[in-house]
PDB file of N, CA and C in Angstrom:
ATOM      1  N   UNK A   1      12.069 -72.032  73.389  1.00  0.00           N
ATOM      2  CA  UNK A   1      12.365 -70.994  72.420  1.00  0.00           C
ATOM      3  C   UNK A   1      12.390 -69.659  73.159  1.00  0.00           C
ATOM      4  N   UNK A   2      13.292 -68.687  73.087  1.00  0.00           N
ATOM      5  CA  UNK A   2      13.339 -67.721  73.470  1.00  0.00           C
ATOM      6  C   UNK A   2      13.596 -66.461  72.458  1.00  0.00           C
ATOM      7  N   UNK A   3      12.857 -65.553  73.280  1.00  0.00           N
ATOM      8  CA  UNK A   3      12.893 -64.171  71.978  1.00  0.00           C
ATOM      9  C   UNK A   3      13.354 -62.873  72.986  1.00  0.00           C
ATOM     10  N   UNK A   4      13.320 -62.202  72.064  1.00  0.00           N
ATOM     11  CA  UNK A   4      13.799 -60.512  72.632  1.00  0.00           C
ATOM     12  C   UNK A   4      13.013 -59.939  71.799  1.00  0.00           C
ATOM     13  N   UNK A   5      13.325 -58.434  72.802  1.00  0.00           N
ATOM     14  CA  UNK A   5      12.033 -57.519  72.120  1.00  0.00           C
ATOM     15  C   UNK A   5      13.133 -56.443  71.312  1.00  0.00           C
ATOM     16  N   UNK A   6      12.211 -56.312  70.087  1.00  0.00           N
ATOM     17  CA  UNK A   6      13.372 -55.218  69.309  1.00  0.00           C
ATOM     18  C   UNK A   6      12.173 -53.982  69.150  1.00  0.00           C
ATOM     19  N   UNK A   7      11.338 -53.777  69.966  1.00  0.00           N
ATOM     20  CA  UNK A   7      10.968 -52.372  70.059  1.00  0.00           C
ATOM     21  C   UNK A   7       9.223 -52.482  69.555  1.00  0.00           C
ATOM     22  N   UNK A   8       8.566 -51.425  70.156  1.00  0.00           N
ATOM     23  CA  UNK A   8       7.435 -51.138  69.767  1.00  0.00           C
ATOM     24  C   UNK A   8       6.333 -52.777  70.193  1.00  0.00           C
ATOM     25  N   UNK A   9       6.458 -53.487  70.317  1.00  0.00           N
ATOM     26  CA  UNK A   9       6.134 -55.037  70.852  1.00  0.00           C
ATOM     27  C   UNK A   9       6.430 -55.934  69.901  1.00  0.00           C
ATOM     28  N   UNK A  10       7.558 -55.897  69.413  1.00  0.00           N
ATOM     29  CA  UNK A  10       7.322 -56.500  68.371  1.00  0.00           C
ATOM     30  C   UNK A  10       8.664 -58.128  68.524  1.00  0.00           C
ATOM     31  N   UNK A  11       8.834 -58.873  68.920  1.00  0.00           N
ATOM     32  CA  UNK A  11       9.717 -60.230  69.449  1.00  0.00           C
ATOM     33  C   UNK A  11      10.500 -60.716  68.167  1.00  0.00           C
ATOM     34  N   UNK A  12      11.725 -60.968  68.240  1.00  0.00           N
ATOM     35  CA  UNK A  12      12.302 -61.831  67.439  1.00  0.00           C
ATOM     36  C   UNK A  12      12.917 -63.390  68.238  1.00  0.00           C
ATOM     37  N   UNK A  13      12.787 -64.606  67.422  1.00  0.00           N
ATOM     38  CA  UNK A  13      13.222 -65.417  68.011  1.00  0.00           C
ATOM     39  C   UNK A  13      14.742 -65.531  67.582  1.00  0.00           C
ATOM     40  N   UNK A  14      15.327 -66.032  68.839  1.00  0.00           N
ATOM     41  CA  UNK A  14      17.273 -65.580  69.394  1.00  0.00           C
ATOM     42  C   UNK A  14      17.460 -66.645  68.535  1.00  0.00           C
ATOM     43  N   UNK A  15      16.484 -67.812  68.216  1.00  0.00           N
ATOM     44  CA  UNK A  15      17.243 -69.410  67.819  1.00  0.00           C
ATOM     45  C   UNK A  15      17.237 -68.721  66.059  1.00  0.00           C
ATOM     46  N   UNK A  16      16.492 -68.218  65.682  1.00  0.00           N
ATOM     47  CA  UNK A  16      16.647 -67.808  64.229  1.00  0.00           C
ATOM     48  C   UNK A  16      17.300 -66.433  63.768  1.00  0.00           C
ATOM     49  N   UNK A  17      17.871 -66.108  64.970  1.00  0.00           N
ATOM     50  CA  UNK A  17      18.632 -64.770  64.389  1.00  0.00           C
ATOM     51  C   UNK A  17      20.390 -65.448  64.347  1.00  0.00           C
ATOM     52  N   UNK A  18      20.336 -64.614  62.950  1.00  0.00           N
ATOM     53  CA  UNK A  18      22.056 -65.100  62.175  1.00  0.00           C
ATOM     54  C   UNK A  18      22.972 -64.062  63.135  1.00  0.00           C
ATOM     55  N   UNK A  19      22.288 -62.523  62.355  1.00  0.00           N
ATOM     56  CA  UNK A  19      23.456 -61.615  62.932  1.00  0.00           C
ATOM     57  C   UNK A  19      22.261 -60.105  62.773  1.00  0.00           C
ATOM     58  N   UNK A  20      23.243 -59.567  63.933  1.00  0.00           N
ATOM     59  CA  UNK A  20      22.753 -57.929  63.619  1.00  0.00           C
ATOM     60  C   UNK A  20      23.648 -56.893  63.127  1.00  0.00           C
ATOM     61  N   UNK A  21      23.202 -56.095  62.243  1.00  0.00           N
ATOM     62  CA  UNK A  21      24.103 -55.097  61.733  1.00  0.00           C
ATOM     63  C   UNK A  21      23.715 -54.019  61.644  1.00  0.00           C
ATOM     64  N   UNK A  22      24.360 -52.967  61.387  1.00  0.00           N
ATOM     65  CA  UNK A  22      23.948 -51.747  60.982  1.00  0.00           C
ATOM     66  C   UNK A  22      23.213 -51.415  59.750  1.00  0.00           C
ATOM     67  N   UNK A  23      22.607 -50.523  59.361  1.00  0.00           N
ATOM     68  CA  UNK A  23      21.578 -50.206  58.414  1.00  0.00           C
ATOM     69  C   UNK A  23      22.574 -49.402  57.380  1.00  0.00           C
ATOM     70  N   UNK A  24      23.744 -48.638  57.460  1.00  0.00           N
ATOM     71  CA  UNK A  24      24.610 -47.667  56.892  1.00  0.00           C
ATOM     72  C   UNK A  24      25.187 -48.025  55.616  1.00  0.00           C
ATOM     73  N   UNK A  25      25.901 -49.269  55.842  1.00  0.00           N
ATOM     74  CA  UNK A  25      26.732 -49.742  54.854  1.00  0.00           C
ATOM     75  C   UNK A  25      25.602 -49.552  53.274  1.00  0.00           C
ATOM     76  N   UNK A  26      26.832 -49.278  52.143  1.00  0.00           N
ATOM     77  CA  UNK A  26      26.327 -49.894  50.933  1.00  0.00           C
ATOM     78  C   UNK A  26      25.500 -51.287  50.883  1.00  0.00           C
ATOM     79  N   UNK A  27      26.424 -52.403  51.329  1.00  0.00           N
ATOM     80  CA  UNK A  27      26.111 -53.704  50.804  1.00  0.00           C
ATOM     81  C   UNK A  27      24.801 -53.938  51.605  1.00  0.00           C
ATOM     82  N   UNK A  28      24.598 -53.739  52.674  1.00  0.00           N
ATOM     83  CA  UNK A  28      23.348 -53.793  54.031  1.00  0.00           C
ATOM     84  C   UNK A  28      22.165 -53.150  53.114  1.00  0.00           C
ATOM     85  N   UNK A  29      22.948 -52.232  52.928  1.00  0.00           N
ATOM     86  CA  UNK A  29      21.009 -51.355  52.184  1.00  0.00           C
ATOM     87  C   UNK A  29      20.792 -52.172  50.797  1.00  0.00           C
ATOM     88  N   UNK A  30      21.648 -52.609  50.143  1.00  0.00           N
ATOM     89  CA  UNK A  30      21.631 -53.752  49.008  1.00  0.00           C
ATOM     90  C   UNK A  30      20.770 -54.685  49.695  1.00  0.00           C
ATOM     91  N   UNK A  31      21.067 -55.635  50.531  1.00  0.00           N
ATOM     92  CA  UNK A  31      20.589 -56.654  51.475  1.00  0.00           C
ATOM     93  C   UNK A  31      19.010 -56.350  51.254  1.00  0.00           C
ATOM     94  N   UNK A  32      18.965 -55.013  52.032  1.00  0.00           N
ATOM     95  CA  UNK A  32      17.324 -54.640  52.650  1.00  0.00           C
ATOM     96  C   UNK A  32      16.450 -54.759  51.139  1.00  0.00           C
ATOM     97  N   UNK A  33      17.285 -53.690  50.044  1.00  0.00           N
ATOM     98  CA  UNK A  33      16.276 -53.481  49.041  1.00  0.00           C
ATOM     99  C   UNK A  33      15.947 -54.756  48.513  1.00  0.00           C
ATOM    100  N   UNK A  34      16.792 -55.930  48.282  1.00  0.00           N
ATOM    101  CA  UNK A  34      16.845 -57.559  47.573  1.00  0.00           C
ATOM    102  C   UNK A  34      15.649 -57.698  48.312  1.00  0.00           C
ATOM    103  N   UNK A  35      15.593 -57.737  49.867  1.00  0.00           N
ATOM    104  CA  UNK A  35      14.259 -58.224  50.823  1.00  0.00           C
ATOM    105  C   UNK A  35      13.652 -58.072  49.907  1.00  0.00           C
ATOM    106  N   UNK A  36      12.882 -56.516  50.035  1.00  0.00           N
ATOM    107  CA  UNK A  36      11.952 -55.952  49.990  1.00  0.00           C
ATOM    108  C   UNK A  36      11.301 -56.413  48.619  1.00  0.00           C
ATOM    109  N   UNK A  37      12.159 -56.328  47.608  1.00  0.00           N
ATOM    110  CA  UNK A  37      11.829 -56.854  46.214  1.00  0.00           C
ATOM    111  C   UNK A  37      11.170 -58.552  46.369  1.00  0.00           C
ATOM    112  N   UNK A  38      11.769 -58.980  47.358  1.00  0.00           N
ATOM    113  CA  UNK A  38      11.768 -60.973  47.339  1.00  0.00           C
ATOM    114  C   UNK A  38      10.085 -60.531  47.823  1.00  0.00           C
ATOM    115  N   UNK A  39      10.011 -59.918  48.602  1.00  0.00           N
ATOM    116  CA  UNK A  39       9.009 -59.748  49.740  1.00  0.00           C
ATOM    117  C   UNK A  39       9.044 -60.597  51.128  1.00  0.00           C
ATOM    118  N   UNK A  40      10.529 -60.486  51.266  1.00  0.00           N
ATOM    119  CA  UNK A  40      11.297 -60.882  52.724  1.00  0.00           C
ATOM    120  C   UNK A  40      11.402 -59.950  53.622  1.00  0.00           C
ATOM    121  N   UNK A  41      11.346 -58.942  53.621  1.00  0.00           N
ATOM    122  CA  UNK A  41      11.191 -57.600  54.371  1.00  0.00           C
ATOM    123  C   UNK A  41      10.462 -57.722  55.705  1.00  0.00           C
ATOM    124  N   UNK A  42      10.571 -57.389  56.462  1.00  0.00           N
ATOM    125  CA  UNK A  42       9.770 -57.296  57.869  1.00  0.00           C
ATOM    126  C   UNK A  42      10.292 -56.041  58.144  1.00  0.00           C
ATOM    127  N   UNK A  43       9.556 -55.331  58.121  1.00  0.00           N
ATOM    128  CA  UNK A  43       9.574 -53.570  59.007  1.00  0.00           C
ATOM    129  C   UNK A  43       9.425 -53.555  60.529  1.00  0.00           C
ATOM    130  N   UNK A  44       9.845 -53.864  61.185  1.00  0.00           N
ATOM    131  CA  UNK A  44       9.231 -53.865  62.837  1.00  0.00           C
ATOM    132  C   UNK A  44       9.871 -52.376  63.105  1.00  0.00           C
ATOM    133  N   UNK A  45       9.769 -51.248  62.718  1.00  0.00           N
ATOM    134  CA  UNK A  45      10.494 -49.886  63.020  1.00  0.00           C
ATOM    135  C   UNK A  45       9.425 -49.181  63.258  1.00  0.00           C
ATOM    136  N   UNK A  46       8.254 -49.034  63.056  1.00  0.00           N
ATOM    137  CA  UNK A  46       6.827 -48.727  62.875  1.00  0.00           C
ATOM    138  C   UNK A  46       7.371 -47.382  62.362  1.00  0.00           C
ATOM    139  N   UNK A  47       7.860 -47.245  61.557  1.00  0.00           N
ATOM    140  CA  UNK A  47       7.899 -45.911  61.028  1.00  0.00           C
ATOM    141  C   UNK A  47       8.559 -45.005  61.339  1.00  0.00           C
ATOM    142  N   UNK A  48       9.675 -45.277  62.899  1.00  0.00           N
ATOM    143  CA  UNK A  48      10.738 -44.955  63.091  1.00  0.00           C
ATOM    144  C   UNK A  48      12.016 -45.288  62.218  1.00  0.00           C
ATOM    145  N   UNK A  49      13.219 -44.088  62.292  1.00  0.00           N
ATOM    146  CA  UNK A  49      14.636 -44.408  61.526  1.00  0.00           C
ATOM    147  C   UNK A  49      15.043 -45.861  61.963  1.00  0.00           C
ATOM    148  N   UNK A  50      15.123 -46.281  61.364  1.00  0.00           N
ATOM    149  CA  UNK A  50      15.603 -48.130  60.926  1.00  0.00           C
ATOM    150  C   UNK A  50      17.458 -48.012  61.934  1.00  0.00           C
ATOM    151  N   UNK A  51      17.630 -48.250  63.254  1.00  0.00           N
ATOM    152  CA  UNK A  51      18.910 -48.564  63.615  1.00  0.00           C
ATOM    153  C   UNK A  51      19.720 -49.454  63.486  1.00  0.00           C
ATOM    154  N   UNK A  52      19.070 -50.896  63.217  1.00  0.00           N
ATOM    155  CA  UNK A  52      19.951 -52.083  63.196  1.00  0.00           C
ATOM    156  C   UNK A  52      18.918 -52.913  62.376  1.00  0.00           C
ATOM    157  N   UNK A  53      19.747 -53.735  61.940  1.00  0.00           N
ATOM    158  CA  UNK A  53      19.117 -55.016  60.296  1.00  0.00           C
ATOM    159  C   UNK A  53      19.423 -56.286  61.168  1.00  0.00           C
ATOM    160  N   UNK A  54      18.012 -57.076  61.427  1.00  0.00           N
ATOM    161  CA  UNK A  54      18.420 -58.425  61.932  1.00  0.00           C
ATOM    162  C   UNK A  54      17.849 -59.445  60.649  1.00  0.00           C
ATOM    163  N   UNK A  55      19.471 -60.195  60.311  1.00  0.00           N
ATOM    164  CA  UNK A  55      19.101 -60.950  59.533  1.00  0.00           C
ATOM    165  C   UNK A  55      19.001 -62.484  59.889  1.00  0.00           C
ATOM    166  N   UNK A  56      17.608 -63.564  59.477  1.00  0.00           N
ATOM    167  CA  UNK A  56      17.342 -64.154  60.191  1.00  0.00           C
ATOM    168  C   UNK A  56      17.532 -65.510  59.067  1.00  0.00           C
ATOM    169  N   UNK A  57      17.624 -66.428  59.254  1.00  0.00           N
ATOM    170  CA  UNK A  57      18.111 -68.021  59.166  1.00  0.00           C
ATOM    171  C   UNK A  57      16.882 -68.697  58.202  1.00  0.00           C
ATOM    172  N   UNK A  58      15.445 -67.833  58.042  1.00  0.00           N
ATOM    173  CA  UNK A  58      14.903 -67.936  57.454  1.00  0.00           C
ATOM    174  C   UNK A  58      14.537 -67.319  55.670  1.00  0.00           C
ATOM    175  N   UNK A  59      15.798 -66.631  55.582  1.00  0.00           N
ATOM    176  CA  UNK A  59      16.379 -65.440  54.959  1.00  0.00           C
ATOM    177  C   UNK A  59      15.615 -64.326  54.547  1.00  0.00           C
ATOM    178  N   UNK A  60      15.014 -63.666  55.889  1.00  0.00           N
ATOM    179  CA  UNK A  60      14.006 -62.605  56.282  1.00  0.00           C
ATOM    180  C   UNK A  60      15.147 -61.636  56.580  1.00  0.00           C
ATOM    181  N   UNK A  61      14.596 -60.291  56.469  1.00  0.00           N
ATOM    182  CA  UNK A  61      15.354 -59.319  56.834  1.00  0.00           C
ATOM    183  C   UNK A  61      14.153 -58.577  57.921  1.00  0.00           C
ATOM    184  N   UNK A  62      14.475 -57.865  59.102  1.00  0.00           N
ATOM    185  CA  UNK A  62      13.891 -57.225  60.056  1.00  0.00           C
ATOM    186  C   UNK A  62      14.235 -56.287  60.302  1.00  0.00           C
ATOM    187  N   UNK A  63      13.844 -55.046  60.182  1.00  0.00           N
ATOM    188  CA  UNK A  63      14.577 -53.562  60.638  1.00  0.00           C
ATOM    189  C   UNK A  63      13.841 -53.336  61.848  1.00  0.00           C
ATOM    190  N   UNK A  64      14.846 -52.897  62.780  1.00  0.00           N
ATOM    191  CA  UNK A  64      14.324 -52.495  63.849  1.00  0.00           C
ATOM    192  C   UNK A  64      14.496 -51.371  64.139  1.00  0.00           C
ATOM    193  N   UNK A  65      13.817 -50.486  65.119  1.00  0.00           N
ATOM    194  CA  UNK A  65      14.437 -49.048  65.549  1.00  0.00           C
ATOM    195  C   UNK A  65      15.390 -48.964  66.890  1.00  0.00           C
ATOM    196  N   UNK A  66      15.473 -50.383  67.157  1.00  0.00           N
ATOM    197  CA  UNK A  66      16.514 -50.527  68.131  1.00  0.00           C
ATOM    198  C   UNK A  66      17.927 -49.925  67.962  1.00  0.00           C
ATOM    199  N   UNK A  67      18.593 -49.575  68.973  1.00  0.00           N
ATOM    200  CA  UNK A  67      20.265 -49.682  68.351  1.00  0.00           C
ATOM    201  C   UNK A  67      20.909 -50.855  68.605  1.00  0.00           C
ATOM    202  N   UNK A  68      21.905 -51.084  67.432  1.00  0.00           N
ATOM    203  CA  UNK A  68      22.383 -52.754  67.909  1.00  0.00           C
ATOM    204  C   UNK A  68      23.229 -53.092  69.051  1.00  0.00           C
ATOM    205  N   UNK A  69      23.091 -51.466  69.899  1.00  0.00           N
ATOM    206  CA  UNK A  69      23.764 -52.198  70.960  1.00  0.00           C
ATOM    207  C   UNK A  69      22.810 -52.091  71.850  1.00  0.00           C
ATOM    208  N   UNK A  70      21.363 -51.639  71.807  1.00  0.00           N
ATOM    209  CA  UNK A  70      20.474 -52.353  72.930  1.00  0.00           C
ATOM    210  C   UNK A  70      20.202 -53.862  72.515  1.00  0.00           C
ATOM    211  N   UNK A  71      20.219 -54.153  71.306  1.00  0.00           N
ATOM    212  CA  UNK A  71      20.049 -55.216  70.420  1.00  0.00           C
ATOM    213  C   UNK A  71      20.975 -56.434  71.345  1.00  0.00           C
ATOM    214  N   UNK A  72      22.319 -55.915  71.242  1.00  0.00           N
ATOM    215  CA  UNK A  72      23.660 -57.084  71.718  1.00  0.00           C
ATOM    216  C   UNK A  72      23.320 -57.232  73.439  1.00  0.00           C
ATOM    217  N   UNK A  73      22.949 -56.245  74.080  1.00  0.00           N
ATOM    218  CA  UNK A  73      22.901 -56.517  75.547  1.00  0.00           C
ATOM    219  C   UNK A  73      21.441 -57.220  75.670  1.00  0.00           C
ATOM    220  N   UNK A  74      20.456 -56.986  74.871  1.00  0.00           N
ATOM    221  CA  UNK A  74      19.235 -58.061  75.314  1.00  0.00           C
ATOM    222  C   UNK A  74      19.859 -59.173  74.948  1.00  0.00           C
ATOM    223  N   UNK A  75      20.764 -59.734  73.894  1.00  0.00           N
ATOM    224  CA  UNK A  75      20.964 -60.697  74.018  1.00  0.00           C
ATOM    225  C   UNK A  75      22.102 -61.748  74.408  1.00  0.00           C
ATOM    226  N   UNK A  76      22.825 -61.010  75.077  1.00  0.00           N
ATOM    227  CA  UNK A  76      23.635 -61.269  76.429  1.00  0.00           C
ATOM    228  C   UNK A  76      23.073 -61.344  77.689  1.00  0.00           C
ATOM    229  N   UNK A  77      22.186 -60.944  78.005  1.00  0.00           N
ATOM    230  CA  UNK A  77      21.102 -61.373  78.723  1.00  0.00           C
ATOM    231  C   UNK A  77      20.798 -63.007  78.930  1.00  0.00           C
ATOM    232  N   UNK A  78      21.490 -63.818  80.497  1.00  0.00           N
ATOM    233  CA  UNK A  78      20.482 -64.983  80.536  1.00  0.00           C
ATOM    234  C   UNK A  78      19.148 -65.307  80.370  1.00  0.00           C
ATOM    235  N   UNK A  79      18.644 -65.868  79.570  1.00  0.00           N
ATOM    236  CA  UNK A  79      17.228 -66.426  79.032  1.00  0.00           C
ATOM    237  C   UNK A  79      16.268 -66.272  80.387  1.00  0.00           C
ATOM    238  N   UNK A  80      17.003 -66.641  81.679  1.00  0.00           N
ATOM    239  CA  UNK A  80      15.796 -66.826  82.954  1.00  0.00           C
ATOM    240  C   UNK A  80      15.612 -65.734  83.428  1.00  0.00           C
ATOM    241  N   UNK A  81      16.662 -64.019  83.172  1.00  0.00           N
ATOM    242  CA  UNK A  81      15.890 -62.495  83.221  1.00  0.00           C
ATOM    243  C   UNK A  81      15.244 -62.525  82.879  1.00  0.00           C
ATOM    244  N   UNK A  82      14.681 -63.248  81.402  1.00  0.00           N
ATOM    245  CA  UNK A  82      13.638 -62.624  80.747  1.00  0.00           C
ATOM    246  C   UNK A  82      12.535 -63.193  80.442  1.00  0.00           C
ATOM    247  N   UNK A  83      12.021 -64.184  81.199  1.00  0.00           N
ATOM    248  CA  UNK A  83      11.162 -64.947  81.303  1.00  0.00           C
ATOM    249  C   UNK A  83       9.875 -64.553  82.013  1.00  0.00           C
ATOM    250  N   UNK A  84       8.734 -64.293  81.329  1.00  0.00           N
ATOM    251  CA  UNK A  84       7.389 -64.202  82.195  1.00  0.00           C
ATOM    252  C   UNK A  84       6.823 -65.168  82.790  1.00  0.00           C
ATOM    253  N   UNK A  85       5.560 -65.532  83.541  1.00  0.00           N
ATOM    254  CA  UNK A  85       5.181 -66.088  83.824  1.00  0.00           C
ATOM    255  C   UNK A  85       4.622 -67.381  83.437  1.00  0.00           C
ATOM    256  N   UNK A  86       4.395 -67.154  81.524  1.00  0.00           N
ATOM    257  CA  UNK A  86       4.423 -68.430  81.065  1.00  0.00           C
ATOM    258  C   UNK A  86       5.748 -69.236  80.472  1.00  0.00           C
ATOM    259  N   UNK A  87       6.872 -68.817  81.045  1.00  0.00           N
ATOM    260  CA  UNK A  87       7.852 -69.327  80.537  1.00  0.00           C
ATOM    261  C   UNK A  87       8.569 -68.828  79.424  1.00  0.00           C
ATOM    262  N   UNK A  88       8.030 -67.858  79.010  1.00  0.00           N
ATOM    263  CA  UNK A  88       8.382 -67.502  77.394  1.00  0.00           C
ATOM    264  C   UNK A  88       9.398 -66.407  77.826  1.00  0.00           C
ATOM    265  N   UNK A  89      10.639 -66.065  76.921  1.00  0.00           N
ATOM    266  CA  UNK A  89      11.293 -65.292  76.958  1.00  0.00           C
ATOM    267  C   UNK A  89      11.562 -64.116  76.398  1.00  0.00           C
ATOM    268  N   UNK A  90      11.338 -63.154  76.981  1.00  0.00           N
ATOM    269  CA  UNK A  90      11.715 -61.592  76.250  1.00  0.00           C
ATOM    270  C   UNK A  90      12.298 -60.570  76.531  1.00  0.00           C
ATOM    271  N   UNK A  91      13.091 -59.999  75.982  1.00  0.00           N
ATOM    272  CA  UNK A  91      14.006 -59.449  76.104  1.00  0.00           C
ATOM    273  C   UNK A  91      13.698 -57.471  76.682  1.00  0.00           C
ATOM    274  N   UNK A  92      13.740 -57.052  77.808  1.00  0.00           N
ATOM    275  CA  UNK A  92      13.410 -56.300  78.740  1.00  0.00           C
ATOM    276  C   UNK A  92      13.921 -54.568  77.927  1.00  0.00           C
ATOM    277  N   UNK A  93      13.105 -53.741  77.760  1.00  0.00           N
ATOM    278  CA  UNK A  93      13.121 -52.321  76.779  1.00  0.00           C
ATOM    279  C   UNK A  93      13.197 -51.254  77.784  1.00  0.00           C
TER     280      UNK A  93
END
């Protein structure tokens, strides 16, 4: 299983992420508020402006303060850059 880091320490796993998007759109902030109401919401922004919405396979929503294009290059990234010492993978900030 491999993950990336979307900021502040906070890991998402690559095998359960659908897609990343922007936070801007109408329908996206629809998306977030439905979360938040379900209590699907995950904040990983710590209180930073929200840059990109990773929506995940578990039908969780994650705001990150990443931008989605540090977002797209961690995960274009081969899995064996980002590997520590126990094998686990994360994506380099």
């Amino acid at each position: 299983m491999s993950f990336i880091r979307i900021g502040f320490g906070n890991l998402v796993s690559t095998e359960r992420l659908i897609t990343v998007v922007g936070p801007d759109s109408a329908p996206v902030r629809r998306l977030v508020q439905d979360a938040r109401d379900r209590g699907a919401l995950i904040d990983a922004s710590s209180g930073k402006k929200c840059k990109s919405v990773l929506v995940m396979d578990s039908d969780h929503i994650v705001l990150s303060a990443l931008p989605m294009e540090e977002i797209e290059v961690l995960l274009e990234q081969p899995a064996n850059q980002n590997t520590d010492d126990g094998g686990h993978s994360f994506g380099k900030r």
